[in-house]
PDB file of N, CA and C in Angstrom:
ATOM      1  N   UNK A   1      24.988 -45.682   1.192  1.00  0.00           N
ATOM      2  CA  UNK A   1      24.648 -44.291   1.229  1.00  0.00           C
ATOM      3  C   UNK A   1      25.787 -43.512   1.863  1.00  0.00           C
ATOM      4  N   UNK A   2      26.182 -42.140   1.271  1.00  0.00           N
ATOM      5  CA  UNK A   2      27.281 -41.350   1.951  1.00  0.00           C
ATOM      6  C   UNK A   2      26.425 -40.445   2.848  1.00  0.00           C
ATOM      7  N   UNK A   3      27.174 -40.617   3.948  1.00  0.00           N
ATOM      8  CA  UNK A   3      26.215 -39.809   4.962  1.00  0.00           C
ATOM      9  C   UNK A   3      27.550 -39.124   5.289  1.00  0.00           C
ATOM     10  N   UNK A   4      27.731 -38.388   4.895  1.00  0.00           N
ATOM     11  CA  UNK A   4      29.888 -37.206   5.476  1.00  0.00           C
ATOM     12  C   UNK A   4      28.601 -35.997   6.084  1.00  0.00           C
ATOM     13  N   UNK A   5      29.480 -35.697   6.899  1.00  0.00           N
ATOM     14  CA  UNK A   5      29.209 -34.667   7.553  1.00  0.00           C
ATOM     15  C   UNK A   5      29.858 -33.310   7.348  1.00  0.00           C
ATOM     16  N   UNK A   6      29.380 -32.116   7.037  1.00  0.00           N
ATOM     17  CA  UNK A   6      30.404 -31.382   6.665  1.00  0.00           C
ATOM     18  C   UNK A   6      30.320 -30.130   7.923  1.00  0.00           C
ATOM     19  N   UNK A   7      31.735 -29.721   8.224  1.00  0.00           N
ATOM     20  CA  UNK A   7      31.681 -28.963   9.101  1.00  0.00           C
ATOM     21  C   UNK A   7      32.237 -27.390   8.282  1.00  0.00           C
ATOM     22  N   UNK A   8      32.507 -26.315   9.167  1.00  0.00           N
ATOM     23  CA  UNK A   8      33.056 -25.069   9.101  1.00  0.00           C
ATOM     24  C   UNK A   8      34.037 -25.578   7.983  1.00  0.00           C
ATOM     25  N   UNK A   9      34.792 -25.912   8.471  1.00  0.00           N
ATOM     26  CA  UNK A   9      36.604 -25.880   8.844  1.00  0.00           C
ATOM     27  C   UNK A   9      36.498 -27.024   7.184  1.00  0.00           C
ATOM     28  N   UNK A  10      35.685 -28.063   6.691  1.00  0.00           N
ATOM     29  CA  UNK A  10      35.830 -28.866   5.904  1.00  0.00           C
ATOM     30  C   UNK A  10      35.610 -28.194   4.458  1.00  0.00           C
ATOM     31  N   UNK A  11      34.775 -27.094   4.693  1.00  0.00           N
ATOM     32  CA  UNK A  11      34.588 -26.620   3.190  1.00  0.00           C
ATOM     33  C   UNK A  11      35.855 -25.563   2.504  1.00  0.00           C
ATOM     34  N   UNK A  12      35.797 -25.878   1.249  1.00  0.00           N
ATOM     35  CA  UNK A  12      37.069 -25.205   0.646  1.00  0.00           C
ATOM     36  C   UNK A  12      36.400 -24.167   0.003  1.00  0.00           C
ATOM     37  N   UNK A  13      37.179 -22.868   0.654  1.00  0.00           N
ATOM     38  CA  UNK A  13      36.601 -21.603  -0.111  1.00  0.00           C
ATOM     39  C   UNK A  13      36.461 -21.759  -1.835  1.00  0.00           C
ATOM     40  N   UNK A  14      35.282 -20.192  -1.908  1.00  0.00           N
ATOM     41  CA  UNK A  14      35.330 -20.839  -3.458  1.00  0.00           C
ATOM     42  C   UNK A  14      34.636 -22.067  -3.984  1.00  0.00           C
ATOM     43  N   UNK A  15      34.230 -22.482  -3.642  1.00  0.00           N
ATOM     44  CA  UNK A  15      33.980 -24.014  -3.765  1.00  0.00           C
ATOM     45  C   UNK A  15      32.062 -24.556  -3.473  1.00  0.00           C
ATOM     46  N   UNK A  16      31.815 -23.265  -2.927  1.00  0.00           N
ATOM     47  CA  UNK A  16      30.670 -23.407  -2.557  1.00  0.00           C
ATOM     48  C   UNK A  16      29.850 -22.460  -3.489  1.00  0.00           C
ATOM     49  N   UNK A  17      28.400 -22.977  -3.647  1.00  0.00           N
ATOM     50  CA  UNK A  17      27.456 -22.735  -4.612  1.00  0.00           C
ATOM     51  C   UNK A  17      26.241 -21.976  -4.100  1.00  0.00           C
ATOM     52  N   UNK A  18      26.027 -21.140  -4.450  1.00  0.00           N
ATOM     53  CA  UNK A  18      25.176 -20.497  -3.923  1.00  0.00           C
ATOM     54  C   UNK A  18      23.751 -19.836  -4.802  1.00  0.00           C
ATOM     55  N   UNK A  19      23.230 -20.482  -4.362  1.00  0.00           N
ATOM     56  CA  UNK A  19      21.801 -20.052  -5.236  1.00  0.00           C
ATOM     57  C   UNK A  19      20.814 -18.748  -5.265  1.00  0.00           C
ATOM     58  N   UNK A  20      20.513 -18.092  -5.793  1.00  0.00           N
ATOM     59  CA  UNK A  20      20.347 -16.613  -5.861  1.00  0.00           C
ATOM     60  C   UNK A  20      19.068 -16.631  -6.467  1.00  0.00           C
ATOM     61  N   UNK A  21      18.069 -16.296  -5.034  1.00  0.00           N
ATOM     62  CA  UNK A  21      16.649 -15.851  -5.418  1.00  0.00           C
ATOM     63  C   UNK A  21      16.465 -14.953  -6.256  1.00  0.00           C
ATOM     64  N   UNK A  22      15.270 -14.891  -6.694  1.00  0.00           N
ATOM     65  CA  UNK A  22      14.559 -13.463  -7.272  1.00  0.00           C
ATOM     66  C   UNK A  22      13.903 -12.833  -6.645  1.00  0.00           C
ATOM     67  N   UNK A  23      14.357 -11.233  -6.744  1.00  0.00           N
ATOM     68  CA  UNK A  23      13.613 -10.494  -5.926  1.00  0.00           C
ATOM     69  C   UNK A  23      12.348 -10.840  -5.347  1.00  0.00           C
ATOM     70  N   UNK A  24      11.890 -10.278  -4.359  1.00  0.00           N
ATOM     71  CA  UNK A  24      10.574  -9.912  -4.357  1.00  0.00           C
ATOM     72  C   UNK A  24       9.709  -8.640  -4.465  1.00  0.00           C
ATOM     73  N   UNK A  25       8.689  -9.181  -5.191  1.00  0.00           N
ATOM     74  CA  UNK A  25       7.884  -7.705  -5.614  1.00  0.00           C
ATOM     75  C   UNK A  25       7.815  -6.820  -4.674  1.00  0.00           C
ATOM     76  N   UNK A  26       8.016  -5.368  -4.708  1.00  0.00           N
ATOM     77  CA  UNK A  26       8.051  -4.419  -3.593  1.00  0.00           C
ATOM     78  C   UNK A  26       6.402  -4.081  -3.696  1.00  0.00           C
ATOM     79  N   UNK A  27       5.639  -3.871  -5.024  1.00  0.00           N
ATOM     80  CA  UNK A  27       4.483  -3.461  -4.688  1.00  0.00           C
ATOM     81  C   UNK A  27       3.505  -4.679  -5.125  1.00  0.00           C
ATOM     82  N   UNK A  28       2.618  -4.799  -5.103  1.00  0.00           N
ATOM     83  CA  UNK A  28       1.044  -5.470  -5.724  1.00  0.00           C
ATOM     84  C   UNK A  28       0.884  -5.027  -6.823  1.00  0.00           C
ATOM     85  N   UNK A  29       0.524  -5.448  -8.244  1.00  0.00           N
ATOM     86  CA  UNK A  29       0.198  -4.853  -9.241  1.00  0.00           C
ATOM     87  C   UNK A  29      -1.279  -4.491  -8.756  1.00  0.00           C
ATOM     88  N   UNK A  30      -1.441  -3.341  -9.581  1.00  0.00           N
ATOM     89  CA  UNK A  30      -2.536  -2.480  -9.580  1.00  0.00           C
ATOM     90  C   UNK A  30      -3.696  -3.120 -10.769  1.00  0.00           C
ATOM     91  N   UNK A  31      -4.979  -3.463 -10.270  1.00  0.00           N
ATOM     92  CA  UNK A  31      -5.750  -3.867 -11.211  1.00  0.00           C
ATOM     93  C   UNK A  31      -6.649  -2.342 -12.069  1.00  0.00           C
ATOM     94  N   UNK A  32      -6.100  -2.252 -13.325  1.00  0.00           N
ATOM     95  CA  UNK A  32      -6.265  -0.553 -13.694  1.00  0.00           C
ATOM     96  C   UNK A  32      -7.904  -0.635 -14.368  1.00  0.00           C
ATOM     97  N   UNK A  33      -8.403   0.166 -13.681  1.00  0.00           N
ATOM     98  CA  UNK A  33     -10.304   0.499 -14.140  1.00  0.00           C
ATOM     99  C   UNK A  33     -10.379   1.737 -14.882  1.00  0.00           C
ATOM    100  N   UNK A  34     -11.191   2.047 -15.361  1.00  0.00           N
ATOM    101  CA  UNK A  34     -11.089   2.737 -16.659  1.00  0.00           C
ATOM    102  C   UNK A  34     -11.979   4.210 -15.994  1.00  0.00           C
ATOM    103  N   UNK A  35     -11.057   5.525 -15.918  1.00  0.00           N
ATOM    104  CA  UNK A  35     -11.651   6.106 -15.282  1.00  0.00           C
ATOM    105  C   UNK A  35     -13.027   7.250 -16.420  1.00  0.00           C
ATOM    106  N   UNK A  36     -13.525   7.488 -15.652  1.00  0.00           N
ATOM    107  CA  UNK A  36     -15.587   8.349 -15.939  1.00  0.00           C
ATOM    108  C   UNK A  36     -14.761   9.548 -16.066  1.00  0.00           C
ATOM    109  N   UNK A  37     -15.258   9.560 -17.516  1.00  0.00           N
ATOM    110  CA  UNK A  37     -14.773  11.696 -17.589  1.00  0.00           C
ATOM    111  C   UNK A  37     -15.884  12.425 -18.069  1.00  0.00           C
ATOM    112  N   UNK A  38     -16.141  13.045 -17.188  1.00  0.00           N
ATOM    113  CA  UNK A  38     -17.326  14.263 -17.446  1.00  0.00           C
ATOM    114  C   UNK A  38     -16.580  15.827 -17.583  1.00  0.00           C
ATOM    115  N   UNK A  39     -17.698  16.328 -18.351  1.00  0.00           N
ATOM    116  CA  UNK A  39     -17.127  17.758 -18.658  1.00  0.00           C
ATOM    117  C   UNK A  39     -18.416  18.532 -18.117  1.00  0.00           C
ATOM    118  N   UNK A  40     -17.782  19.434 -17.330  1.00  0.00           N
ATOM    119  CA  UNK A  40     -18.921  21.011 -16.902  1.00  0.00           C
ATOM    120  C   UNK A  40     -18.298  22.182 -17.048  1.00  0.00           C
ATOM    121  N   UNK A  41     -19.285  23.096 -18.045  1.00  0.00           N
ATOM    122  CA  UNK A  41     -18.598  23.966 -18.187  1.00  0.00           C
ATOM    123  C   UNK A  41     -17.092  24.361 -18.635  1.00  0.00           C
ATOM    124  N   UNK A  42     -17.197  23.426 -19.627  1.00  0.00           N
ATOM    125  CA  UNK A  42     -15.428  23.681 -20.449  1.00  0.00           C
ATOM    126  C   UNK A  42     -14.617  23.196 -20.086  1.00  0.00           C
ATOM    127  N   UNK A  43     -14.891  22.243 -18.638  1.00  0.00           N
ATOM    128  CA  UNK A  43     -13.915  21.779 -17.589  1.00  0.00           C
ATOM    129  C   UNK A  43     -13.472  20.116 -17.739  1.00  0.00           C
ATOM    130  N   UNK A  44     -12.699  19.745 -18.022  1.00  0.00           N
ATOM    131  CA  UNK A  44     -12.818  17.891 -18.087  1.00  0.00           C
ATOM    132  C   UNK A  44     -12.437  17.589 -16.737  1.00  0.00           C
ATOM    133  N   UNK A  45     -13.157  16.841 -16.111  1.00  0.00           N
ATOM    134  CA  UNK A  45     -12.806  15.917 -14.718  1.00  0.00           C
ATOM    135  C   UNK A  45     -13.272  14.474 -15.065  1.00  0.00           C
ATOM    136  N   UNK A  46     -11.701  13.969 -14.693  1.00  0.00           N
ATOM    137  CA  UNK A  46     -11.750  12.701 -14.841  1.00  0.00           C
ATOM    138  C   UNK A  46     -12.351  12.418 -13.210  1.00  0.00           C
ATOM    139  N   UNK A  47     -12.658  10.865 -13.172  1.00  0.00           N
ATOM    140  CA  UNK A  47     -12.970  10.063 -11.526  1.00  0.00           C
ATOM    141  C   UNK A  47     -12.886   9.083 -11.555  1.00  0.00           C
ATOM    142  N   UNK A  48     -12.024   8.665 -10.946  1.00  0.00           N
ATOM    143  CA  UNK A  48     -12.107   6.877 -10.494  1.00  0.00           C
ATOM    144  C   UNK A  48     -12.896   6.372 -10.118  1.00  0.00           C
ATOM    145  N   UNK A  49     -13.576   5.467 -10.843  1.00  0.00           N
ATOM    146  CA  UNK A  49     -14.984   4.833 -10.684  1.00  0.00           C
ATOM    147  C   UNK A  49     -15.031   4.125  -8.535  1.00  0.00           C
ATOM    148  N   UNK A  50     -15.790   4.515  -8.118  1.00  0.00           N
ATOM    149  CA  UNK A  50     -16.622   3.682  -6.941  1.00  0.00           C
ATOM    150  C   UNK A  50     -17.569   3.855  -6.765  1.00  0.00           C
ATOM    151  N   UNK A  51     -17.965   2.737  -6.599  1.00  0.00           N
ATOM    152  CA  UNK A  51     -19.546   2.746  -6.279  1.00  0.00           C
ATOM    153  C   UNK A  51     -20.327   3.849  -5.734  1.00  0.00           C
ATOM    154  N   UNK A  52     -21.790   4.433  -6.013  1.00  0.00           N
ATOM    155  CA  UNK A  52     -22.162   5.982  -5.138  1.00  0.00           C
ATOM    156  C   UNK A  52     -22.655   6.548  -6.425  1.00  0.00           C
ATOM    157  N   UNK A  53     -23.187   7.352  -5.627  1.00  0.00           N
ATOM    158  CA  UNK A  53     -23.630   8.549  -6.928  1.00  0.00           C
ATOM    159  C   UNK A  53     -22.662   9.441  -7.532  1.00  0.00           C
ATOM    160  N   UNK A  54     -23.028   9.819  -8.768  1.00  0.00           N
ATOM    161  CA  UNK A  54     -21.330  10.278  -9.484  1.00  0.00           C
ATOM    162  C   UNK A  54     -20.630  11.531  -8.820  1.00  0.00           C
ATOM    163  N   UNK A  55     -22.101  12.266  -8.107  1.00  0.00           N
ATOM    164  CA  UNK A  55     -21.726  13.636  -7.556  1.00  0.00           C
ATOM    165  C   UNK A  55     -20.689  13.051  -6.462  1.00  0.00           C
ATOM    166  N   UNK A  56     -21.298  12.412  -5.405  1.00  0.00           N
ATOM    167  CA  UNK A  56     -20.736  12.341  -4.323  1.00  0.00           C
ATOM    168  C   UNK A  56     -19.053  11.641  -4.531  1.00  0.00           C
ATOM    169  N   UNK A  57     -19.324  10.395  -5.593  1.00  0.00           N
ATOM    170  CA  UNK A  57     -17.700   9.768  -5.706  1.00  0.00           C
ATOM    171  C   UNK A  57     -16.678  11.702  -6.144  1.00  0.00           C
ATOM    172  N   UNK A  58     -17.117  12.102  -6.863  1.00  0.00           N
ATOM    173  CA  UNK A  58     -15.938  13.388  -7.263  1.00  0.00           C
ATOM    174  C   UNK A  58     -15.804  13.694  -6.362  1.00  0.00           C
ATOM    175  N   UNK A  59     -16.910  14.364  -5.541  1.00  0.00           N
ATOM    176  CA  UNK A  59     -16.613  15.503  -4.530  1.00  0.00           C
ATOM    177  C   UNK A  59     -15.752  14.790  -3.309  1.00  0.00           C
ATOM    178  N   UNK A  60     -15.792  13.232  -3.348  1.00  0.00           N
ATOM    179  CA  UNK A  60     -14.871  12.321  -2.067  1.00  0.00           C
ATOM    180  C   UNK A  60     -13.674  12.720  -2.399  1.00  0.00           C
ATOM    181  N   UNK A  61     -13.155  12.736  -4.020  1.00  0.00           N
ATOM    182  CA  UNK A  61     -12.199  12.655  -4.985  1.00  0.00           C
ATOM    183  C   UNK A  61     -11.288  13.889  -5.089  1.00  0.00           C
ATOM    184  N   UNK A  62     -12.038  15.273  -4.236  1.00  0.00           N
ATOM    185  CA  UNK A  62     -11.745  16.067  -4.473  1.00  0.00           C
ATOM    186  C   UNK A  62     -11.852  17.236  -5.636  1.00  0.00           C
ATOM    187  N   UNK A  63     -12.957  16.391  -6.766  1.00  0.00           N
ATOM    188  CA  UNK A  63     -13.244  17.040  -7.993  1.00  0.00           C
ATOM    189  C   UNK A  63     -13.944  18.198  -7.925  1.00  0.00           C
ATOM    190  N   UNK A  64     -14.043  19.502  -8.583  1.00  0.00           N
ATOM    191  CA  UNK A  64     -15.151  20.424  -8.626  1.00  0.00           C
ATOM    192  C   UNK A  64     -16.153  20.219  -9.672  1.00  0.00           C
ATOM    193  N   UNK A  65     -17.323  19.813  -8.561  1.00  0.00           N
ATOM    194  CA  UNK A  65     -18.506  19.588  -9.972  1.00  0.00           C
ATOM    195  C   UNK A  65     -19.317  20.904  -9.088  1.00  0.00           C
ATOM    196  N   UNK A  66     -20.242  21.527  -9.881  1.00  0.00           N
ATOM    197  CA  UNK A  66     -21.255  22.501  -9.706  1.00  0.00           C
ATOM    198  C   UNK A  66     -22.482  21.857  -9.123  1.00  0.00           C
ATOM    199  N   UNK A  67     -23.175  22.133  -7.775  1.00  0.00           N
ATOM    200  CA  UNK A  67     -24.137  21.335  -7.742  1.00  0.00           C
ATOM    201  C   UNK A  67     -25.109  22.299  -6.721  1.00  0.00           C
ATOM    202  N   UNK A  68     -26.175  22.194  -6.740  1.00  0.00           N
ATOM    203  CA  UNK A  68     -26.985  22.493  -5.263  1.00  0.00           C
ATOM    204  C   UNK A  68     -27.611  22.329  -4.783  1.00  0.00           C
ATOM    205  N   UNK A  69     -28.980  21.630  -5.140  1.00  0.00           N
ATOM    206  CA  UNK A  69     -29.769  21.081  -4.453  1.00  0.00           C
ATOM    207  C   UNK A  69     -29.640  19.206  -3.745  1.00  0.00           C
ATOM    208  N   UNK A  70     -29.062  18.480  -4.664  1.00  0.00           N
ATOM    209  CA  UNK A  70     -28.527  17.143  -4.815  1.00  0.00           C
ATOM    210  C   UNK A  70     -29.835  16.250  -5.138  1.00  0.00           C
ATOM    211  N   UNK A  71     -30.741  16.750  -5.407  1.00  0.00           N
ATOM    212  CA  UNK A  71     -32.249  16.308  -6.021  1.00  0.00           C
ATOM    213  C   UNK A  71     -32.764  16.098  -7.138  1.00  0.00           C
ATOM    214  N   UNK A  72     -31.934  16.850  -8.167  1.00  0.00           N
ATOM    215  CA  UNK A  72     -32.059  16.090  -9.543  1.00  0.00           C
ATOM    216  C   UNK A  72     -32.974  17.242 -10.204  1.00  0.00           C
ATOM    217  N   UNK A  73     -33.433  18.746  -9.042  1.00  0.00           N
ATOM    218  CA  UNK A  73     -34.461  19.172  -9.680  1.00  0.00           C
ATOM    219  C   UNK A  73     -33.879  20.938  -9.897  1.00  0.00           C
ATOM    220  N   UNK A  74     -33.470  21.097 -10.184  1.00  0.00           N
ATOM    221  CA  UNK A  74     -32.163  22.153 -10.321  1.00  0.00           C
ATOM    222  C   UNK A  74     -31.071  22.243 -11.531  1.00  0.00           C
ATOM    223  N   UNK A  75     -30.714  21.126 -11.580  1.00  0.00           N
ATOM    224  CA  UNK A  75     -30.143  21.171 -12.512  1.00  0.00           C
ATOM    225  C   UNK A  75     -28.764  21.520 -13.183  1.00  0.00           C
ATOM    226  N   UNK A  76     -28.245  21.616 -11.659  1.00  0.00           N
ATOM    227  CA  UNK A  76     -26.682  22.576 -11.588  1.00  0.00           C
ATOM    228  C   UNK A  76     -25.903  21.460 -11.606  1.00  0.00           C
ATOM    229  N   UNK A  77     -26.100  20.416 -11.548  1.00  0.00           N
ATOM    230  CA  UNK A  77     -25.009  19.457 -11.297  1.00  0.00           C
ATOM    231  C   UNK A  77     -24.783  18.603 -12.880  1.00  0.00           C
ATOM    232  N   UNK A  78     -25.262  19.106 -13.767  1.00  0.00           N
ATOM    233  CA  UNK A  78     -25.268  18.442 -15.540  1.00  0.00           C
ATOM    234  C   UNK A  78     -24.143  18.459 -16.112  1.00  0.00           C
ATOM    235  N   UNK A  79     -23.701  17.361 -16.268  1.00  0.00           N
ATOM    236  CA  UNK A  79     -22.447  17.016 -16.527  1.00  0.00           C
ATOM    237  C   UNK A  79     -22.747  16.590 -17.795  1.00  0.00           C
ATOM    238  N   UNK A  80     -21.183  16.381 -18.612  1.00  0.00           N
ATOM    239  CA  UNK A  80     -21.870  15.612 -20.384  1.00  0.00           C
ATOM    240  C   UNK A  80     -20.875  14.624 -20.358  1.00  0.00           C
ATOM    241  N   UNK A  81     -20.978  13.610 -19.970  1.00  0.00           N
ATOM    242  CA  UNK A  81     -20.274  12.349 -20.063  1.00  0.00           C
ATOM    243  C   UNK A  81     -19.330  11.893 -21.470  1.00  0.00           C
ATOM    244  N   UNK A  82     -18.607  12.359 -21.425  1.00  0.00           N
ATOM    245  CA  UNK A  82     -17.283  11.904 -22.095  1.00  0.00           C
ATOM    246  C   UNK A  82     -16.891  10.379 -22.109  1.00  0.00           C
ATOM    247  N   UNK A  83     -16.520  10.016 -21.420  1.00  0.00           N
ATOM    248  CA  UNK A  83     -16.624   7.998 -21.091  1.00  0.00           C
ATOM    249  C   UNK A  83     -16.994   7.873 -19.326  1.00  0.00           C
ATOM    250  N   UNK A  84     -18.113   7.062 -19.692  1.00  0.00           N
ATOM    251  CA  UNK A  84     -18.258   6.661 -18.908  1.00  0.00           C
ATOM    252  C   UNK A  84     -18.693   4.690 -18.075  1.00  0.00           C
ATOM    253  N   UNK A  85     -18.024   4.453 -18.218  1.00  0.00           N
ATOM    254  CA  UNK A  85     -17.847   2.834 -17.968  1.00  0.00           C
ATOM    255  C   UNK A  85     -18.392   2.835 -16.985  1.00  0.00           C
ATOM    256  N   UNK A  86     -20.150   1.987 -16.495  1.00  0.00           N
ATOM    257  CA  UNK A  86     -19.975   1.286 -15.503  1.00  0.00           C
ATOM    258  C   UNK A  86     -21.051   2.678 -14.772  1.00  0.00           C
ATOM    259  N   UNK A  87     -21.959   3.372 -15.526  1.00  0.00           N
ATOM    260  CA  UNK A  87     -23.034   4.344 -14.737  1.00  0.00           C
ATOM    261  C   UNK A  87     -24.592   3.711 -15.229  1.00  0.00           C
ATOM    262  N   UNK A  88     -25.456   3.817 -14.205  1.00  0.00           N
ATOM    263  CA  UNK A  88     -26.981   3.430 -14.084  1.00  0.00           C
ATOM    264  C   UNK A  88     -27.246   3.757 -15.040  1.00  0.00           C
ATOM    265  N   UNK A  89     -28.673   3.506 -15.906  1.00  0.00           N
ATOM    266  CA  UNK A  89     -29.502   4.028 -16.844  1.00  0.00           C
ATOM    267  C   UNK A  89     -29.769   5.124 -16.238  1.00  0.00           C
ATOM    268  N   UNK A  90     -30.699   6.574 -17.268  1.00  0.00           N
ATOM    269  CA  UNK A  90     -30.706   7.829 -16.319  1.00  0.00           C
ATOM    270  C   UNK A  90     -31.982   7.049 -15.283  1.00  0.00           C
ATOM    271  N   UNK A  91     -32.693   7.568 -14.445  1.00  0.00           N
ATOM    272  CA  UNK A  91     -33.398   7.351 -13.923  1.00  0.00           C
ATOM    273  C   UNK A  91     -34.490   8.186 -14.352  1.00  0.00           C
ATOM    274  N   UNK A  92     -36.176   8.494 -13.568  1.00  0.00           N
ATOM    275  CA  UNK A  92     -36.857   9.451 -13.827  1.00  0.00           C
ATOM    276  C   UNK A  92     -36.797  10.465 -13.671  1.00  0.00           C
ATOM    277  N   UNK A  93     -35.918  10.869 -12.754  1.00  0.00           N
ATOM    278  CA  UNK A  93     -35.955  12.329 -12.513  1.00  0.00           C
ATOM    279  C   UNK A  93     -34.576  12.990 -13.501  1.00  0.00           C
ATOM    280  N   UNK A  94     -34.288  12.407 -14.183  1.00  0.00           N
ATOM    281  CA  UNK A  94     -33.233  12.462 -15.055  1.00  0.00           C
ATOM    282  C   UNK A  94     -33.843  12.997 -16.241  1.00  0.00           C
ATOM    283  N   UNK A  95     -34.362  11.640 -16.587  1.00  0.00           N
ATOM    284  CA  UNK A  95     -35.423  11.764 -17.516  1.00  0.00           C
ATOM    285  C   UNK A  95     -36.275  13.118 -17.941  1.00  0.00           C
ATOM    286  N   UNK A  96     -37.007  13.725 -16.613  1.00  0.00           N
ATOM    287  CA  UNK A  96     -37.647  14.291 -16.509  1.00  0.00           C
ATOM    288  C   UNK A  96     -37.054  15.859 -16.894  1.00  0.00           C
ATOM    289  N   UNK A  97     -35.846  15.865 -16.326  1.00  0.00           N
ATOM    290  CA  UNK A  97     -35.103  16.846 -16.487  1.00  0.00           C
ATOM    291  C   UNK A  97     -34.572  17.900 -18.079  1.00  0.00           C
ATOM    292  N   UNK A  98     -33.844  16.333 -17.872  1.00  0.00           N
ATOM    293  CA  UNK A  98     -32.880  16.786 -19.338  1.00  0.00           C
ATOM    294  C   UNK A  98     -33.512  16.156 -20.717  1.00  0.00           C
ATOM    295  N   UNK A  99     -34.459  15.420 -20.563  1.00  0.00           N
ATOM    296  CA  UNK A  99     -35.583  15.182 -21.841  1.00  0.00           C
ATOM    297  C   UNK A  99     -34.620  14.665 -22.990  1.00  0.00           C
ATOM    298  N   UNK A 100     -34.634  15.413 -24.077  1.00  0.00           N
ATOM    299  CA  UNK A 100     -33.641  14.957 -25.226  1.00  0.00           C
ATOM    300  C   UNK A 100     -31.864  14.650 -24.978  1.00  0.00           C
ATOM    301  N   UNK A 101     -31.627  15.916 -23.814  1.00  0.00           N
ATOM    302  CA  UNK A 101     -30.428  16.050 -23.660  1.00  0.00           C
ATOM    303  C   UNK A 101     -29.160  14.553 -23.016  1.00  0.00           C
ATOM    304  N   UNK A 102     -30.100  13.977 -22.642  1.00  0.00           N
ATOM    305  CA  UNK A 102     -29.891  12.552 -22.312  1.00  0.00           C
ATOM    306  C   UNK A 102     -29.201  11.977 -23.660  1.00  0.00           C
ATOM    307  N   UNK A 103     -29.645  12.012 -24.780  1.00  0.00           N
ATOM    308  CA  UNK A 103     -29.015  11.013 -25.711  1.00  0.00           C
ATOM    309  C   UNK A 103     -27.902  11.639 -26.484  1.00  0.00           C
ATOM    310  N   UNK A 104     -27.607  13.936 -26.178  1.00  0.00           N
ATOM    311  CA  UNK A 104     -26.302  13.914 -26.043  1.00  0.00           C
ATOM    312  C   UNK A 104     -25.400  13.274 -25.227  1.00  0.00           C
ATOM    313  N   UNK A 105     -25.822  12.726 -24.311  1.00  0.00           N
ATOM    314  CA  UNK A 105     -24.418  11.952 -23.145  1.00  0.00           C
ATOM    315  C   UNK A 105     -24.485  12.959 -21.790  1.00  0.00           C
ATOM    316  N   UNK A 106     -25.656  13.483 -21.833  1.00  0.00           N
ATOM    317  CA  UNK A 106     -25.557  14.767 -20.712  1.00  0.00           C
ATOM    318  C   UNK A 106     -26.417  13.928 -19.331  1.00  0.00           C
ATOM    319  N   UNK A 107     -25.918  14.332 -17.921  1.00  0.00           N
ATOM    320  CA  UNK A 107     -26.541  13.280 -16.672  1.00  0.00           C
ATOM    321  C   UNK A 107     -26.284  14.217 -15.618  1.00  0.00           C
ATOM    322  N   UNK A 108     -27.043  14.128 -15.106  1.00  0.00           N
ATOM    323  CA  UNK A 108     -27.493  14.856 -13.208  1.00  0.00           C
ATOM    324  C   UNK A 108     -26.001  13.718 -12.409  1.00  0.00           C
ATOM    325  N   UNK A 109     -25.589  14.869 -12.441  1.00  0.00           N
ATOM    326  CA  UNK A 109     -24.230  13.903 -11.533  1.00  0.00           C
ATOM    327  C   UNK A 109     -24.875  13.301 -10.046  1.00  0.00           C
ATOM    328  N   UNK A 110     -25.773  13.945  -9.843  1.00  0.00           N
ATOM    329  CA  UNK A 110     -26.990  13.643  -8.296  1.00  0.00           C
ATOM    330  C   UNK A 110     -27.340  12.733  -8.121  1.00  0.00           C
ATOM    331  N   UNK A 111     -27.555  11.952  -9.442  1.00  0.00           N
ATOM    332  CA  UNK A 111     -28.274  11.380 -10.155  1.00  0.00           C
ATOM    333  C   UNK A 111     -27.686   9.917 -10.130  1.00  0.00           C
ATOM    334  N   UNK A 112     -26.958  10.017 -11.513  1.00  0.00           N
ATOM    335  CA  UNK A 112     -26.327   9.244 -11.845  1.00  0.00           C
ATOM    336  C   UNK A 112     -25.634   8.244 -10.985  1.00  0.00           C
ATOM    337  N   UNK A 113     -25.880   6.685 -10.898  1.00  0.00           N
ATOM    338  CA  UNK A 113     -25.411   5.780 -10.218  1.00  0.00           C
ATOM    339  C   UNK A 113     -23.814   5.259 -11.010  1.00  0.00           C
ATOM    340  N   UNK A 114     -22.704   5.341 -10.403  1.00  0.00           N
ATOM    341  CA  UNK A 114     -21.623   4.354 -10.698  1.00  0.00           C
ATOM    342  C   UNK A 114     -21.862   2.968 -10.182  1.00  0.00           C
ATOM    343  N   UNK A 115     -22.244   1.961 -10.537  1.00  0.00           N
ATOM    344  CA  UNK A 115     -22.174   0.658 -10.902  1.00  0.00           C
ATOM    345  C   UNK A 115     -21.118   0.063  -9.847  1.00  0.00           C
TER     346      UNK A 115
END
């Protein structure tokens, strides 16, 4: 077995090999979710789906949705769901509300559960 020892002074410039990592990732890839677009009043607002009721995730979000009572019995908060990936069935007071208007794609943002 060669057991040489190599010092400073023994290696010949040039001569040495040097192996060259690959970067490392500066960020985390982003796992991309498919964002809920509702329209009120002529208005499209998209939202990044989290868990909560749809009113409350926008308004965290910074979105303007119309709302006022947050009870489902008013009716100011009716949004018409454009895509929405990943929201509750309506519930009863949904139901109760918007009657037919439900199977346009229309939902009580109050209401409405994100998944």
């Amino acid at each position: 077995m060669n057991n040489r020892v190599f010092t400073v002074g023994s290696l010949i410039p040039g001569r040495l090999i040097v192996k060259q990592l690959a970067p490392l990732p500066t960020e985390t890839p982003k796992i991309k979710t498919e964002e809920i677009i509702v329209e009120q009043n002529g208005s499209r607002i998209e939202i990044h789906p989290v868990k909560g009721k749809l009113l409350d995730v926008a308004l965290n979000q910074g979105k303007q949705i119309n709302y006022k009572c947050r009870k489902g019995t008013c009716g100011q908060c009716t949004v018409k769901v454009l895509r929405g990936p990943g929201l509750s069935a309506p519930n009863e007071q949904e139901q109760k509300k918007l009657k037919n208007e439900l199977t346009n794609g229309y939902r009580l943002a109050c209401q409405a559960e994100i998944l």
